[in-house]
Protein backbone atom coordinates (compact mmCIF):
# COMPACT_ATOMS: atom_id res chain seq x y z
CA UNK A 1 -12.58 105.62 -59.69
CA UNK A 2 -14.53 107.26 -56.91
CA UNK A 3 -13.43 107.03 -53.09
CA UNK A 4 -15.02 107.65 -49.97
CA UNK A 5 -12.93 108.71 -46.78
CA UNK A 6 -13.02 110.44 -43.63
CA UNK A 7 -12.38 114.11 -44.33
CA UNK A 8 -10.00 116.11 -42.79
CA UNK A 9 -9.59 119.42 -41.95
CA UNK A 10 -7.74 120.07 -45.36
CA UNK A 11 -10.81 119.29 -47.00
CA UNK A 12 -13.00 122.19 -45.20
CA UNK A 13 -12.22 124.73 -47.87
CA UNK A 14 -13.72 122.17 -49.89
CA UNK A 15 -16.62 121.02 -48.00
CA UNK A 16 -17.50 124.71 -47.62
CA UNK A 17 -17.71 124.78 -51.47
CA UNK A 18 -20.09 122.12 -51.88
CA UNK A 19 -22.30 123.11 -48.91
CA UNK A 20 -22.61 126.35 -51.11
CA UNK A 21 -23.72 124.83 -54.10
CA UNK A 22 -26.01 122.29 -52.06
CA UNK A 23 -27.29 125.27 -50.72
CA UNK A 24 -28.15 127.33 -54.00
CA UNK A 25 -30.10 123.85 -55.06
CA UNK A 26 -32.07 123.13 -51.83
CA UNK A 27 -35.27 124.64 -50.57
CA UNK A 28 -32.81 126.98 -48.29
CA UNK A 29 -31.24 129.11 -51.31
CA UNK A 30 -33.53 131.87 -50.51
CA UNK A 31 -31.80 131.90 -46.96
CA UNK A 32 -28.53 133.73 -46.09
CA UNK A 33 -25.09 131.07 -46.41
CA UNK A 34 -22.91 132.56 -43.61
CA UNK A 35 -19.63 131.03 -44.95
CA UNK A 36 -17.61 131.23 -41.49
CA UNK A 37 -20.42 129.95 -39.88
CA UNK A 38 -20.01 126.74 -42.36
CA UNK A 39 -16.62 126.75 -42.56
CA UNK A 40 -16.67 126.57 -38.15
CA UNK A 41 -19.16 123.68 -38.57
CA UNK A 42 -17.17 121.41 -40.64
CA UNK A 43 -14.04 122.28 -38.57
CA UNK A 44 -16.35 121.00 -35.62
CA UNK A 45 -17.96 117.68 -37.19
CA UNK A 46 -14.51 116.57 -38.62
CA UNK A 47 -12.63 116.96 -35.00
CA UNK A 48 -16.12 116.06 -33.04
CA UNK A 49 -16.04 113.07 -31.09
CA UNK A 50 -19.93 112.13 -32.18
CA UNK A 51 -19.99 113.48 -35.60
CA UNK A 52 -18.58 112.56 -38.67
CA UNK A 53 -18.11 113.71 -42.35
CA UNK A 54 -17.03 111.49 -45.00
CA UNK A 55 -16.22 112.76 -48.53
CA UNK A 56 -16.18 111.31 -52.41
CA UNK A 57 -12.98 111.70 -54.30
CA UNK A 58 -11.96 111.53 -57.86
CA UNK A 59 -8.53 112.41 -59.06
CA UNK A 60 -7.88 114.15 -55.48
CA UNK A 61 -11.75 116.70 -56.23
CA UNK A 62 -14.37 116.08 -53.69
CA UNK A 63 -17.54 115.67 -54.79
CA UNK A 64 -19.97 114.89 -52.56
CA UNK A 65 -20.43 114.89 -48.61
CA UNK A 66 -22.21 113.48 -45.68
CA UNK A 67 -22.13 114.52 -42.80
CA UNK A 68 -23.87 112.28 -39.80
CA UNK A 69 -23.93 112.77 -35.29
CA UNK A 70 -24.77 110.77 -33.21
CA UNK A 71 -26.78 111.40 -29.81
CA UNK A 72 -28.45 109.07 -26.91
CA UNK A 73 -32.84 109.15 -27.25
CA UNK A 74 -34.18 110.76 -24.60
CA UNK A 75 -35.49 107.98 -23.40
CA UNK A 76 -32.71 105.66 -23.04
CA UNK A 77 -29.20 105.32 -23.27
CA UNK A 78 -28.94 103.87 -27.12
CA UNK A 79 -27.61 106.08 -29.38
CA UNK A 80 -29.54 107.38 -32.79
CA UNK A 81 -27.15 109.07 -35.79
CA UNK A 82 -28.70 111.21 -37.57
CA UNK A 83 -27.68 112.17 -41.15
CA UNK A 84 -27.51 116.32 -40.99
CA UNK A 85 -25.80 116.95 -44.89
CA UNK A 86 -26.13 115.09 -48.36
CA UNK A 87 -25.03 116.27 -51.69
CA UNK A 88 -23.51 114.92 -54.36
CA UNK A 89 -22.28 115.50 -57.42
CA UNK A 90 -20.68 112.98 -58.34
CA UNK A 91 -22.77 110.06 -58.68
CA UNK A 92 -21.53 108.67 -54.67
CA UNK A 93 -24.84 109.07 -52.88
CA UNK A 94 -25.47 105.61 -52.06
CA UNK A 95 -21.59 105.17 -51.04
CA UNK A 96 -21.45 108.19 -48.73
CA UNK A 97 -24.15 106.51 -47.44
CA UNK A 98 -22.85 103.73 -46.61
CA UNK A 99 -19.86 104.86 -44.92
CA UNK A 100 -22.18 107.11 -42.67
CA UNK A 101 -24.26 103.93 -41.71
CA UNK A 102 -20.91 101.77 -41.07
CA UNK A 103 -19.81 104.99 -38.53
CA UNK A 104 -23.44 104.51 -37.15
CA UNK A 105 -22.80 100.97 -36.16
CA UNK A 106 -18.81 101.62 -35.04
CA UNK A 107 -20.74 104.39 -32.87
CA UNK A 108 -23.33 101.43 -31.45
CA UNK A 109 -26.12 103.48 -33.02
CA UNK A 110 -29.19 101.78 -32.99
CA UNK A 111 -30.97 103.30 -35.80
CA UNK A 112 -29.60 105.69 -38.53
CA UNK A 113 -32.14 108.34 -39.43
CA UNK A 114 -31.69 109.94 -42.90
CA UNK A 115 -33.70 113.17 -44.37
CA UNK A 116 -34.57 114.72 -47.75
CA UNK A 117 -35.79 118.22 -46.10
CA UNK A 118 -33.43 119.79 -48.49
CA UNK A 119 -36.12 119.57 -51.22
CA UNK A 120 -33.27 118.78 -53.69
CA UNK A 121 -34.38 115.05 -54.86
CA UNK A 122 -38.19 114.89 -55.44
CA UNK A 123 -39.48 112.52 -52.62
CA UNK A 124 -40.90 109.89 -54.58
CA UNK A 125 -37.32 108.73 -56.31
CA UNK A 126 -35.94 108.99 -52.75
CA UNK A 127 -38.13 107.31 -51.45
CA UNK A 128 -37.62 104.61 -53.88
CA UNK A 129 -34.00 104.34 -53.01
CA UNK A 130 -34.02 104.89 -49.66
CA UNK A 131 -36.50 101.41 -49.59
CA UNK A 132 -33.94 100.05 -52.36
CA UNK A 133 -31.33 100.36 -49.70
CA UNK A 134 -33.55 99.32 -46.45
CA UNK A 135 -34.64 102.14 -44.89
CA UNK A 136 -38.45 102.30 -43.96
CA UNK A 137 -40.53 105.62 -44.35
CA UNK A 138 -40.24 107.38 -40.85
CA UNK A 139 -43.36 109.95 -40.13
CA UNK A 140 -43.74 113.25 -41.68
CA UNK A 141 -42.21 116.31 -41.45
CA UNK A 142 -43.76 119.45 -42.31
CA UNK A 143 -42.50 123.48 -42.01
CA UNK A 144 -43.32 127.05 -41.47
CA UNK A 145 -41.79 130.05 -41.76
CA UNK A 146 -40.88 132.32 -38.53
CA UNK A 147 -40.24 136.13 -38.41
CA UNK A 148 -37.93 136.68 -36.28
């Protein structure tokens, strides 16, 4: 049976792991994966005071992550979380999910926003199951590359 948790910092070797694979699958492989620079993240949403990453366990292997913040609109003093890493492997999306949006509410976040800019999941099945799960279609996003 699959869990979800809190992770911990005995987990970041792990997280690191599937952040590596997420990133070979998402629109961002052709980008560099500085591993420290990961590994100093997840140290930094598991111990942060308005961030959170929960993990899915089988048989004591993670697979999958979300990781969510939370941070006031600028034009109030409500708080939005915001859902920053998704993968999984292991068939837990829609639980991860959950626990992120149950943090959002212990966090009095009014609104949880979720995104699928990793390209991974085409955006017409997620989409579908973001609606299956109540989330309405926020805006559009769109990119462009910058030489720096």
């Amino acid at each position: 049976m699959i869990a979800v948790r809190r992770a911990t910092r005995e987990d970041v070797p792990a997280l690191c792991a599937l952040a590596l694979r997420e990133h070979g699958r998402s629109r961002f492989a052709r980008q560099p994966f500085d591993a420290e620079k990961v590994h100093a993240s997840f140290l930094g949403a598991v111990h942060g005071l308005a961030a959170a990453v929960f993990v899915s366990e089988k048989d004591g292997a993670l697979g999958g992550l979300i990781v969510g913040i939370t941070q006031p609109n600028l034009f109030n003093r409500y708080q939005t979380a915001y859902e920053l890493l998704w993968y999984a492997e292991d068939g837990a999306g829609l639980k991860l999910l959950d626990a992120l949006k149950n943090w959002s509410r212990k966090m009095r976040a009014v609104e949880l926003v979720v995104h699928n800019y990793a390209g991974i999941n085409p955006p017409e099945r997620f989409n579908k199951a973001m609606a299956r799960k109540g989330f309405g279609h926020l805006g559009t996003s769109y990119v462009t590359a910058l030489e720096n």
